[in-house]
C-alpha atoms as a PDB file:
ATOM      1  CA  UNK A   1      -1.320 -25.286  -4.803  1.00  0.00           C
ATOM      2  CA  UNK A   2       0.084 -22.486  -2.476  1.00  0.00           C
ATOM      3  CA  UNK A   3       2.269 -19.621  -4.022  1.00  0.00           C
ATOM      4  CA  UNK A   4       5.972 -19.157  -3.494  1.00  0.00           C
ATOM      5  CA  UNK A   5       5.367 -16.032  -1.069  1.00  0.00           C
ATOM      6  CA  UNK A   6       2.652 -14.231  -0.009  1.00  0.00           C
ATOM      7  CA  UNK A   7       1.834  -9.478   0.351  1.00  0.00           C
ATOM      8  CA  UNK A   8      -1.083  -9.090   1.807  1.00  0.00           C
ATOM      9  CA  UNK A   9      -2.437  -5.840   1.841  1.00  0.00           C
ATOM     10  CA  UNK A  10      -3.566  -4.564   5.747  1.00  0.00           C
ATOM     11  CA  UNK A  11      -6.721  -2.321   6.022  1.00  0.00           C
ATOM     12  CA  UNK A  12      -9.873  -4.180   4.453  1.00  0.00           C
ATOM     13  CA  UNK A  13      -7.508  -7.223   4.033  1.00  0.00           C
ATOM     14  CA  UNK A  14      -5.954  -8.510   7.017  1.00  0.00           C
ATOM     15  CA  UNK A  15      -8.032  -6.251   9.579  1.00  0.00           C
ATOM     16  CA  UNK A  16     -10.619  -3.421   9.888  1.00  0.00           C
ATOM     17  CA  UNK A  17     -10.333  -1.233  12.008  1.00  0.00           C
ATOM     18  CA  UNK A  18      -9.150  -2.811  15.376  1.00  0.00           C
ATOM     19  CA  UNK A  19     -10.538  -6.478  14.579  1.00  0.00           C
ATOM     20  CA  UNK A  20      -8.845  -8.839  12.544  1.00  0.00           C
ATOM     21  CA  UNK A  21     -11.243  -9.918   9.464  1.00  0.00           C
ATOM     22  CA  UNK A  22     -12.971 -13.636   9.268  1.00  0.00           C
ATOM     23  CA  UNK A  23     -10.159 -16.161   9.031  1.00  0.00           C
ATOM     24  CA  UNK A  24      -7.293 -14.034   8.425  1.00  0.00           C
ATOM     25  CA  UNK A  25      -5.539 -14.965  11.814  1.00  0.00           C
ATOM     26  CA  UNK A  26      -5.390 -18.577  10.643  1.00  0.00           C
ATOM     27  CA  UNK A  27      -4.812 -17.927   6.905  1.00  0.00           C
ATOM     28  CA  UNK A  28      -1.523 -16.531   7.675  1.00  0.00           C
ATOM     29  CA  UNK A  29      -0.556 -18.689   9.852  1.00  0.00           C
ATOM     30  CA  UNK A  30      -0.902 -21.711   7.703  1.00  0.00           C
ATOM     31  CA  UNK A  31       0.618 -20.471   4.788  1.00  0.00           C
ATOM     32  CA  UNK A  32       4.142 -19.609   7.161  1.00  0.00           C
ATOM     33  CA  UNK A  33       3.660 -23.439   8.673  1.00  0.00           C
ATOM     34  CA  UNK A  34       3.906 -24.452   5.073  1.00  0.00           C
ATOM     35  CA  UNK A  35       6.982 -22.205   4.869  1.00  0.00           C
ATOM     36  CA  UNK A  36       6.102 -19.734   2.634  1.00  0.00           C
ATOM     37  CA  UNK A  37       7.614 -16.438   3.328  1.00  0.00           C
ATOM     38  CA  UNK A  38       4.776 -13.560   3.891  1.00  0.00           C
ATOM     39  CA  UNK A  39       5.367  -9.629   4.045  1.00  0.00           C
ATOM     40  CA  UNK A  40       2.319  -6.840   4.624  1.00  0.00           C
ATOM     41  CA  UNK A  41       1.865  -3.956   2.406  1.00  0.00           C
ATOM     42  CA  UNK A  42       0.191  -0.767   3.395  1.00  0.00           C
ATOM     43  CA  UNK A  43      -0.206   2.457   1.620  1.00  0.00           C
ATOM     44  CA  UNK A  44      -1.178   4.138   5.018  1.00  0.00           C
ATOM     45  CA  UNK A  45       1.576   6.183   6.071  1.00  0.00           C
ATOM     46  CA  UNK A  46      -0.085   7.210   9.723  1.00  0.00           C
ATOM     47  CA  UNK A  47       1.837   4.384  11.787  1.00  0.00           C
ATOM     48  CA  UNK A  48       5.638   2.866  11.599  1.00  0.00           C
ATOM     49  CA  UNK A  49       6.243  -0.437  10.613  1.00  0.00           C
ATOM     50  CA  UNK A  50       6.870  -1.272  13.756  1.00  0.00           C
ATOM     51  CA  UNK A  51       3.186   0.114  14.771  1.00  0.00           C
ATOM     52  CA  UNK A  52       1.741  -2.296  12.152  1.00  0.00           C
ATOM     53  CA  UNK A  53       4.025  -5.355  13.310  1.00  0.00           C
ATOM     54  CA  UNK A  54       2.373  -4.580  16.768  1.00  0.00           C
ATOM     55  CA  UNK A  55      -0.797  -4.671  15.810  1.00  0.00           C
ATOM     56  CA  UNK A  56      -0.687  -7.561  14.043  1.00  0.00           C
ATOM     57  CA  UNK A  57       0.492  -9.283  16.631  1.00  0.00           C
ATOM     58  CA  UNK A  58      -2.124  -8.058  19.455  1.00  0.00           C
ATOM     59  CA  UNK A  59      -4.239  -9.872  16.771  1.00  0.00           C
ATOM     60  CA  UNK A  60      -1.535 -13.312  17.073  1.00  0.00           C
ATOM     61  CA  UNK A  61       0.029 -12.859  13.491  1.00  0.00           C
ATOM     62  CA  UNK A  62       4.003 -13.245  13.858  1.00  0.00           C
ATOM     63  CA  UNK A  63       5.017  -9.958  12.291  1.00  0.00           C
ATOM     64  CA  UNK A  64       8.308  -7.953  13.141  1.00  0.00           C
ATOM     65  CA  UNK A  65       9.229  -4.176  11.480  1.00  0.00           C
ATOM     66  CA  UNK A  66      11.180  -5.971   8.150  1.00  0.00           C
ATOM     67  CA  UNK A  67       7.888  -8.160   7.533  1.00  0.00           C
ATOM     68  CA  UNK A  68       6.208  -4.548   6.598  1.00  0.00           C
ATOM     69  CA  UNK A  69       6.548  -2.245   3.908  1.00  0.00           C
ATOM     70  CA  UNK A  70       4.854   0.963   4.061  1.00  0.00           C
ATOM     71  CA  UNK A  71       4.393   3.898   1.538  1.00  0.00           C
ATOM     72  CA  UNK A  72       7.219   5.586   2.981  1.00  0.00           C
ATOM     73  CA  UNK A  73       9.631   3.226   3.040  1.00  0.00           C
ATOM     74  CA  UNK A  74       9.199   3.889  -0.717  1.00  0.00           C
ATOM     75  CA  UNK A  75       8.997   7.381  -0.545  1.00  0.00           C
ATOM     76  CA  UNK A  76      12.614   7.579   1.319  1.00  0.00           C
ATOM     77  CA  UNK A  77      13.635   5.375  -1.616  1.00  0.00           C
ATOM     78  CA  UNK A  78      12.568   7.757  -3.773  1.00  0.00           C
ATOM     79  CA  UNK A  79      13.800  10.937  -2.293  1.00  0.00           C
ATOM     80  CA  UNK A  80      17.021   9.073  -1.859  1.00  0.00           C
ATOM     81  CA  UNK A  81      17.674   9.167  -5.842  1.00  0.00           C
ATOM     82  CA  UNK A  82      15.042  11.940  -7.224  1.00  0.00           C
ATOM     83  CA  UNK A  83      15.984  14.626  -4.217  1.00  0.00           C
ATOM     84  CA  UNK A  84      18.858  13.694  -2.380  1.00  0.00           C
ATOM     85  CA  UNK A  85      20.035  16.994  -1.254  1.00  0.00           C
ATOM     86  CA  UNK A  86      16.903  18.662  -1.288  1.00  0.00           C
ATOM     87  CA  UNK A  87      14.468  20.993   1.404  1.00  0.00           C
ATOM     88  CA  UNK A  88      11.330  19.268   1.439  1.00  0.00           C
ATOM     89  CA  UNK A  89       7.655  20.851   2.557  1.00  0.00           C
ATOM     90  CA  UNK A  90       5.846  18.250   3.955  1.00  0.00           C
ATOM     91  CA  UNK A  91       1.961  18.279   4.230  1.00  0.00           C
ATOM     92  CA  UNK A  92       2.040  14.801   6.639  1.00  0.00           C
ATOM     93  CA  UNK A  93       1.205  13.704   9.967  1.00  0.00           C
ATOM     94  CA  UNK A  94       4.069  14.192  12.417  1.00  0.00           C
ATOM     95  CA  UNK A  95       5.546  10.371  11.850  1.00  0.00           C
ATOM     96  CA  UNK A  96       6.309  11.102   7.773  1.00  0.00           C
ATOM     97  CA  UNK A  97       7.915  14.357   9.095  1.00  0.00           C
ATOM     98  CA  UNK A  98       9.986  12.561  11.521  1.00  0.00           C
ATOM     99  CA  UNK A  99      10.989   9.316   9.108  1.00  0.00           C
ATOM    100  CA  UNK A 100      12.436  12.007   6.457  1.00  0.00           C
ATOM    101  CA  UNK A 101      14.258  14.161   9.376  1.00  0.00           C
ATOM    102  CA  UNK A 102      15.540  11.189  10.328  1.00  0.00           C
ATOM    103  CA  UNK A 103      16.295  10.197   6.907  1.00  0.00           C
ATOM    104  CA  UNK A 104      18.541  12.584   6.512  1.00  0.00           C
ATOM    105  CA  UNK A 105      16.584  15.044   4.643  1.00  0.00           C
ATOM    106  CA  UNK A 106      16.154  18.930   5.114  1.00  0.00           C
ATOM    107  CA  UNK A 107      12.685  19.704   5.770  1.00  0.00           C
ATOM    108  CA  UNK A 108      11.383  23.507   5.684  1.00  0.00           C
ATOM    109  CA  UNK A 109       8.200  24.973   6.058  1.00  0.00           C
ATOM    110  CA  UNK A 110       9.438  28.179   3.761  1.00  0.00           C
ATOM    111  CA  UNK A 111       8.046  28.066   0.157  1.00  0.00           C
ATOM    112  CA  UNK A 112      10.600  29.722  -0.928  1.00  0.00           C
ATOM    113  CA  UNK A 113      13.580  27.356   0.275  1.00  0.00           C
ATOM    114  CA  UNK A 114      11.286  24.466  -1.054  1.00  0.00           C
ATOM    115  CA  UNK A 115      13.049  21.943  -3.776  1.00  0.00           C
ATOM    116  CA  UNK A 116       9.889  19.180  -3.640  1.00  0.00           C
ATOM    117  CA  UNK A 117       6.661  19.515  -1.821  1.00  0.00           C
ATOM    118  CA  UNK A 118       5.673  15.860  -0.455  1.00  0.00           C
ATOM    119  CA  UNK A 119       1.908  15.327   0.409  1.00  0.00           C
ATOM    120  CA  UNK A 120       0.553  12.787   2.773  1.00  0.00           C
ATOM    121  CA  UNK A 121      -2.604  11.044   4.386  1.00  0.00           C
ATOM    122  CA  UNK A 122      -2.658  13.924   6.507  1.00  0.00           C
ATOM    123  CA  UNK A 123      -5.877  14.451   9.284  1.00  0.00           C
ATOM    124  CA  UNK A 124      -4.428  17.585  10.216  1.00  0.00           C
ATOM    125  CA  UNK A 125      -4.263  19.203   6.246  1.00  0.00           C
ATOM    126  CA  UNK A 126      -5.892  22.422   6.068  1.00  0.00           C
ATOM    127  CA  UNK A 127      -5.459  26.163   4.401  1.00  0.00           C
ATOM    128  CA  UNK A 128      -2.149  26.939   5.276  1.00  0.00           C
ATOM    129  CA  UNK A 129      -0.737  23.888   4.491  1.00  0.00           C
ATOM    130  CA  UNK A 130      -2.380  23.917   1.168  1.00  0.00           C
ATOM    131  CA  UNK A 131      -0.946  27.921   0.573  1.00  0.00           C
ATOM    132  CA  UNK A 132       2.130  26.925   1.722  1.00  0.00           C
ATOM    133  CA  UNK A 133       2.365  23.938  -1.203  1.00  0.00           C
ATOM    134  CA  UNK A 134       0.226  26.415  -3.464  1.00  0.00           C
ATOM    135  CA  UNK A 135       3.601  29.119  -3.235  1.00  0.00           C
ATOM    136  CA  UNK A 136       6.227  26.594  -3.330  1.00  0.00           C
ATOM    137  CA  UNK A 137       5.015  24.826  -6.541  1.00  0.00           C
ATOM    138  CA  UNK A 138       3.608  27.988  -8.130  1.00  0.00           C
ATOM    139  CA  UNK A 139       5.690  31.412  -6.978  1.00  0.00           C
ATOM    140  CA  UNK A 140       9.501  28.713  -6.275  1.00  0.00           C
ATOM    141  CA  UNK A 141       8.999  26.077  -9.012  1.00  0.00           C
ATOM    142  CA  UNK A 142       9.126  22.908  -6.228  1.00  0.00           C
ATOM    143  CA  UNK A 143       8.634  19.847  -7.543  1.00  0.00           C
ATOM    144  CA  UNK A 144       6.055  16.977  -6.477  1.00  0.00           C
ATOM    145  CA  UNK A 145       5.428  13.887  -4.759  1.00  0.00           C
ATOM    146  CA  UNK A 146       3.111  11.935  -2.926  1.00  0.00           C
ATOM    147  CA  UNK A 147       3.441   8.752  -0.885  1.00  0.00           C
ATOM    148  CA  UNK A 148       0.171   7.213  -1.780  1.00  0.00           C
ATOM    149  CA  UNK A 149      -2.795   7.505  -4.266  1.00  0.00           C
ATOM    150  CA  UNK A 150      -6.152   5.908  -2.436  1.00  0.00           C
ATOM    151  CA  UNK A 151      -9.234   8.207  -2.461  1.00  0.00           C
ATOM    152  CA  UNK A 152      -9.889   7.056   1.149  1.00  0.00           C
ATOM    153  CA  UNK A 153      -8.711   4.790   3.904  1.00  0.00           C
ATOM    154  CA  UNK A 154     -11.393   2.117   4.518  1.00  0.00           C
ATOM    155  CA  UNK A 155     -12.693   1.850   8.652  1.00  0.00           C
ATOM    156  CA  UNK A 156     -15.221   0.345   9.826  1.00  0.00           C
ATOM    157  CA  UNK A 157     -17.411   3.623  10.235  1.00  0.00           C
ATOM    158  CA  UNK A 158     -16.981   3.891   6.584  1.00  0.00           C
ATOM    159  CA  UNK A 159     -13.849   5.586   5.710  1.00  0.00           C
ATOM    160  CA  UNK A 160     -11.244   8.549   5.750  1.00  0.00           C
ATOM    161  CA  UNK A 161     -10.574  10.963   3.308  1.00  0.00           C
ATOM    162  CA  UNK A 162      -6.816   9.600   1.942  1.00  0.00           C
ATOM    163  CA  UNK A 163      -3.913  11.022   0.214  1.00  0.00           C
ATOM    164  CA  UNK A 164      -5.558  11.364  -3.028  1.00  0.00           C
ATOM    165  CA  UNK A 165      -7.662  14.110  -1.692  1.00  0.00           C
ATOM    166  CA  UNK A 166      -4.870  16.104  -0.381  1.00  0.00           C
ATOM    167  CA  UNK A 167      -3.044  15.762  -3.610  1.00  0.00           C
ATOM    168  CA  UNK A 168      -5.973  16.608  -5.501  1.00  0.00           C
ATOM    169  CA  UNK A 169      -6.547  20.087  -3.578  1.00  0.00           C
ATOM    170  CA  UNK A 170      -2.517  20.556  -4.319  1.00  0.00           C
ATOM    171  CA  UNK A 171      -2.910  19.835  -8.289  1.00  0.00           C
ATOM    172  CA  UNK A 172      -6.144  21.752  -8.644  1.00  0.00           C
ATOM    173  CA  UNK A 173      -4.924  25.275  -7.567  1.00  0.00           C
ATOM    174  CA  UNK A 174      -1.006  24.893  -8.933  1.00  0.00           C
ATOM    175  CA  UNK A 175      -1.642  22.730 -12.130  1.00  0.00           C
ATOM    176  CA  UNK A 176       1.694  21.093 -11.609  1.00  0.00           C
ATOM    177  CA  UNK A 177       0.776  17.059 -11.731  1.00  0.00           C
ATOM    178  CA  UNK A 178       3.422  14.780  -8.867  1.00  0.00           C
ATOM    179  CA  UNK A 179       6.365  13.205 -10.732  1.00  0.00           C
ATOM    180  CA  UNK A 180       5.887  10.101  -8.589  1.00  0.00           C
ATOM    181  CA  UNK A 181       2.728   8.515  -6.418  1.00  0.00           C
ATOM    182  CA  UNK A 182       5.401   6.012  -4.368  1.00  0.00           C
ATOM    183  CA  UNK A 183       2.503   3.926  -2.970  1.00  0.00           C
ATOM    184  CA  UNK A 184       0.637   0.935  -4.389  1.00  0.00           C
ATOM    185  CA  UNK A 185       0.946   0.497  -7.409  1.00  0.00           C
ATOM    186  CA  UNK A 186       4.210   1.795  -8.655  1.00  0.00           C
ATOM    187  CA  UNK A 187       7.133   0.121  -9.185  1.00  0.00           C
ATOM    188  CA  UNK A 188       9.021   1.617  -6.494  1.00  0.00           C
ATOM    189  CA  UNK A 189       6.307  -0.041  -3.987  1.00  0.00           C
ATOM    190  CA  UNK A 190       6.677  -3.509  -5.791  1.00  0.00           C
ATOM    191  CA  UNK A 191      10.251  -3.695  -6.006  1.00  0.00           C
ATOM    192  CA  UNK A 192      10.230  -2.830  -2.136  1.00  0.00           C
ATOM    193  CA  UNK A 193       7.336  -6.146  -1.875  1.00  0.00           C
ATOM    194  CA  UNK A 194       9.722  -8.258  -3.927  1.00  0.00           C
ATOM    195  CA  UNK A 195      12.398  -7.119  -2.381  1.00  0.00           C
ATOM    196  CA  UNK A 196      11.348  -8.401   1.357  1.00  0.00           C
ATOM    197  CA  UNK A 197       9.602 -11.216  -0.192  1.00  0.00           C
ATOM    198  CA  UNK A 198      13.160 -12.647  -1.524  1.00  0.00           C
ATOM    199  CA  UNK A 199      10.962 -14.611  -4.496  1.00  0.00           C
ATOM    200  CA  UNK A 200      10.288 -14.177  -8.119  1.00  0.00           C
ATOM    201  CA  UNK A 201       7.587 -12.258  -9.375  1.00  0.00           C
ATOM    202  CA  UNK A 202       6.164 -15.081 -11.146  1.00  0.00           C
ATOM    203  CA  UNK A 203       6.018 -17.285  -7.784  1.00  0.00           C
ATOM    204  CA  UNK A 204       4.742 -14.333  -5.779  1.00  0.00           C
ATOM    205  CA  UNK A 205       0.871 -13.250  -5.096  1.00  0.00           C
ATOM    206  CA  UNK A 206      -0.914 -10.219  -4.365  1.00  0.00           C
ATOM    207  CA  UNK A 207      -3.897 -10.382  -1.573  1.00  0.00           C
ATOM    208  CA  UNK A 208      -5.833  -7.007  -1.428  1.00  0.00           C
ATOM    209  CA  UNK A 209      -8.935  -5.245  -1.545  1.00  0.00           C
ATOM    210  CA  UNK A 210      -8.648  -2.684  -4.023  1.00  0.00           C
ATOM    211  CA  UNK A 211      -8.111  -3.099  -7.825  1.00  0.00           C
ATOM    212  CA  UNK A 212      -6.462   0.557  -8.802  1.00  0.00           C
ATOM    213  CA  UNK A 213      -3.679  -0.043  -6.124  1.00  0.00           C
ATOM    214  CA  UNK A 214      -3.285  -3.794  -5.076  1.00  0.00           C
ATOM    215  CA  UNK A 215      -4.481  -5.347  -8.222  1.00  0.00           C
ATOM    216  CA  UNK A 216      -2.635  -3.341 -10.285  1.00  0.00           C
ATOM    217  CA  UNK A 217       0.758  -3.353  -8.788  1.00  0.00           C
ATOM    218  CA  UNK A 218       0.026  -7.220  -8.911  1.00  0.00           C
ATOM    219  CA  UNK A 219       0.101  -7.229 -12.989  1.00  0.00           C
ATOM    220  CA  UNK A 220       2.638  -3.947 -13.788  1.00  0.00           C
ATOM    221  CA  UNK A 221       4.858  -6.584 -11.350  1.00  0.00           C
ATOM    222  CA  UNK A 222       4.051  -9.582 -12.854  1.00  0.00           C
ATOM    223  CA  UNK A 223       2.704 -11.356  -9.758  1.00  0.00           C
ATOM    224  CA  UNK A 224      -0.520 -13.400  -9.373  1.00  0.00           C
ATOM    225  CA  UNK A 225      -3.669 -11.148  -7.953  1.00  0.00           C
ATOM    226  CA  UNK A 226      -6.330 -12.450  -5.691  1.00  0.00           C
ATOM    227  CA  UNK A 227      -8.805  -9.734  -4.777  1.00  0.00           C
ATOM    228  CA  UNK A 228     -10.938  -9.879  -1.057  1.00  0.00           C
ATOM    229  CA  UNK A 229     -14.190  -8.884  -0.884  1.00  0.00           C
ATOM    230  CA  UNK A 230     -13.912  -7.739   2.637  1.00  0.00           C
ATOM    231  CA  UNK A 231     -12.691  -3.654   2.154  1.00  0.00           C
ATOM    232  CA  UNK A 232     -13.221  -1.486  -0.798  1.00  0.00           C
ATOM    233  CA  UNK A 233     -14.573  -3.270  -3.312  1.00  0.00           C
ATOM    234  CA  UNK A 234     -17.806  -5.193  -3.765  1.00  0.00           C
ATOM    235  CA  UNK A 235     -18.707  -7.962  -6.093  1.00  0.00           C
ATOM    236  CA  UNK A 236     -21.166  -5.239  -8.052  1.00  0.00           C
ATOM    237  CA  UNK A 237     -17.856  -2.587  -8.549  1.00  0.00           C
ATOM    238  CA  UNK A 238     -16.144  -5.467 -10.810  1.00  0.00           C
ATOM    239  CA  UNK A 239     -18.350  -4.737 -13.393  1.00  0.00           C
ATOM    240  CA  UNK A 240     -16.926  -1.150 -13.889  1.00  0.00           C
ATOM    241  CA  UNK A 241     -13.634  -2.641 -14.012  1.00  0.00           C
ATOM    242  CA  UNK A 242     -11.675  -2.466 -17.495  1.00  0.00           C
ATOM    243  CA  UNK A 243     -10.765  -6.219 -18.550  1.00  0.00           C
ATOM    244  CA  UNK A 244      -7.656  -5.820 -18.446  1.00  0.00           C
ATOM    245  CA  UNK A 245      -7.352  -4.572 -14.810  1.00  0.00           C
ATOM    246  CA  UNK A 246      -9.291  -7.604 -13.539  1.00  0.00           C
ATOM    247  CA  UNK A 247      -7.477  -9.906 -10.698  1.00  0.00           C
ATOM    248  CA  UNK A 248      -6.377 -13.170 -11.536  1.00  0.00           C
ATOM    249  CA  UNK A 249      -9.098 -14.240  -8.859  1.00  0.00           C
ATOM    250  CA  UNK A 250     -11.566 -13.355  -6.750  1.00  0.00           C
ATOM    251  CA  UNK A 251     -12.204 -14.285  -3.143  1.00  0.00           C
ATOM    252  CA  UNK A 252     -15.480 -13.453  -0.514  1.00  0.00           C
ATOM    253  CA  UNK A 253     -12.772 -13.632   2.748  1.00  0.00           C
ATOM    254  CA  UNK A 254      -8.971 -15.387   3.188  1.00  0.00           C
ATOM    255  CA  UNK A 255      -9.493 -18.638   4.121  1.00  0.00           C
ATOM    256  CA  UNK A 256     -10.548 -19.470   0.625  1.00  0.00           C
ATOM    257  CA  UNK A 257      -7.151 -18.317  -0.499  1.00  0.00           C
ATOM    258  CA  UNK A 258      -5.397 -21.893   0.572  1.00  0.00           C
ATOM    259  CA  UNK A 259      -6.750 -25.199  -0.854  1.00  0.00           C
ATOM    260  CA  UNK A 260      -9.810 -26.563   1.560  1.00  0.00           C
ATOM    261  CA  UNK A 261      -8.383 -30.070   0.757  1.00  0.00           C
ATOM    262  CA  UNK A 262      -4.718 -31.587   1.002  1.00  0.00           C
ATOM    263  CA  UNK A 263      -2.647 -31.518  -2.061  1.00  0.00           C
ATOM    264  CA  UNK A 264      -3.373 -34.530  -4.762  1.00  0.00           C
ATOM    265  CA  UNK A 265      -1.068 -37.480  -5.250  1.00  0.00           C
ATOM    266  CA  UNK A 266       1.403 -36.797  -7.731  1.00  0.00           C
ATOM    267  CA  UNK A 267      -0.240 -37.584 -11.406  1.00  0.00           C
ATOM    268  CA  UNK A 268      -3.440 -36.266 -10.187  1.00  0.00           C
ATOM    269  CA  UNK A 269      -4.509 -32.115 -11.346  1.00  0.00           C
ATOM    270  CA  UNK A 270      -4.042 -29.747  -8.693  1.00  0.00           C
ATOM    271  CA  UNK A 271      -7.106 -27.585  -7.673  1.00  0.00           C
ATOM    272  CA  UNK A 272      -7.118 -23.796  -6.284  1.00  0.00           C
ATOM    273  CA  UNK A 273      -9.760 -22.791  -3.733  1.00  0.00           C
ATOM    274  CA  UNK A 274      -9.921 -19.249  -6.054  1.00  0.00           C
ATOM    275  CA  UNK A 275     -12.541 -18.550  -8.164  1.00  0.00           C
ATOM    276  CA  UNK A 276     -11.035 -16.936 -11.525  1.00  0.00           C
ATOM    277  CA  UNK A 277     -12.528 -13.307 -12.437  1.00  0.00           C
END
């Protein structure tokens, strides 16, 4: 049985790194030769949709800019209806910076001219960016948000501190809490997924690594959730998982996300290649 359209998740899912995981090549490609629409999700906010689309196809998946949704496509969403007319402080990487400007929105780097402070994955975060948030939110009353909520970004040298961290440092010395986390798994990230996807949420599926973001936008969306072993998680962290935030199913790599065998005759049961959780 194949689903009516496919978000798969990028880093630890799809790739790691600069190499494509076991299979994943061929995965896709079989589910879009069975014509099944597919769109890739990322909460990394460091490259353009365009800049994902590219590297998925130096690996030979067919992807152009629309077939990827990023955490800031949701945050301009966001800041379209929560701040429209608003200065921002941004503690990002120069590309968030540059999609807002372009956006339309007023950035600032003055505390005191600051209506929301927006916090990134952001390799370049350090003391003043953190005062500068710490006097906007505390001294100016600035609201906030964040584009993403992952601890850390997985790589094959074992990780990067992520936008959690940077929001954490924010919350701990102004004990305001964000208003939104735009990323996987809010709702502004899965109407974005079902959006591109152009199916029902009942038809659609979920492929990703990590339970607290890709798992759970799968269920608050009402999708089907198939969890790879291949990124963050390990077989041994389901066991600290809360029953109710289990995935649907469980899978070592992608290839054992399509059937291994043809479909049945008609009359006969349909089988999964998934392993329920």
């Amino acid at each position: 049985m194949l689903f009516d359209g496919y978000a798969f998740d990028l880093d630890g899912t799809v790739y790691l790194g600069d190499d494509p995981l076991p299979g994943a090549v061929e995965t896709i490609a079989r589910i879009r030769q069975a014509g099944r629409p597919v769109v890739f999700v990322t909460n990394n906010p460091l490259h353009s949709a365009a800049d994902y689309a590219g590297k998925l196809r130096d690996f030979g998946v067919a992807a152009a800019s629309g077939d990827v949704v990023t955490s800031t496509d949701a945050l301009v969403s966001y800041l379209k209806a929560a701040c429209p007319h608003g200065r921002l402080l941004v503690l990002s990487e120069t590309l968030v910076a540059g999609v807002l400007s372009s956006a339309g929105f007023a950035l600032t780097t003055d505390p005191a001219a600051t209506d929301m402070v927006v916090v990134s994955f952001d390799r370049t975060f350090d003391y003043a960016k953190l005062l500068a948030a710490y006097r906007a939110i505390r001294l100016h009353g600035a609201r906030l948000v964040a584009t993403n909520p992952d601890p850390y970004c997985p790589t094959p040298d074992g990780g990067l501190p992520d936008c959690a961290a940077m929001l954490a440092a924010v919350q701990a010395c102004t004990g305001a809490v964000a208003e939104a986390v735009v990323g996987k798994p809010s709702r502004h990230m899965a109407l974005a997924v079902l959006g591109r996807l152009g199916v029902a949420a009942a038809g659609a599926v979920m492929v990703g690594d990590r339970v607290s973001t890709d798992m759970v936008l799968a269920r608050n969306a009402g999708m089907a959730s198939v969890l790879v072993l291949t990124g963050a998680t390990s077989q041994a962290d389901l066991a600290a998982v809360q029953p109710a935030r289990l995935p649907d199913y469980v899978i070592g790599t992608l290839p054992e996300l399509l059937p291994a065998l043809p479909e049945p005759p008609l009359g006969e049961p349909e089988t999964r290649d998934l392993e329920r959780a």
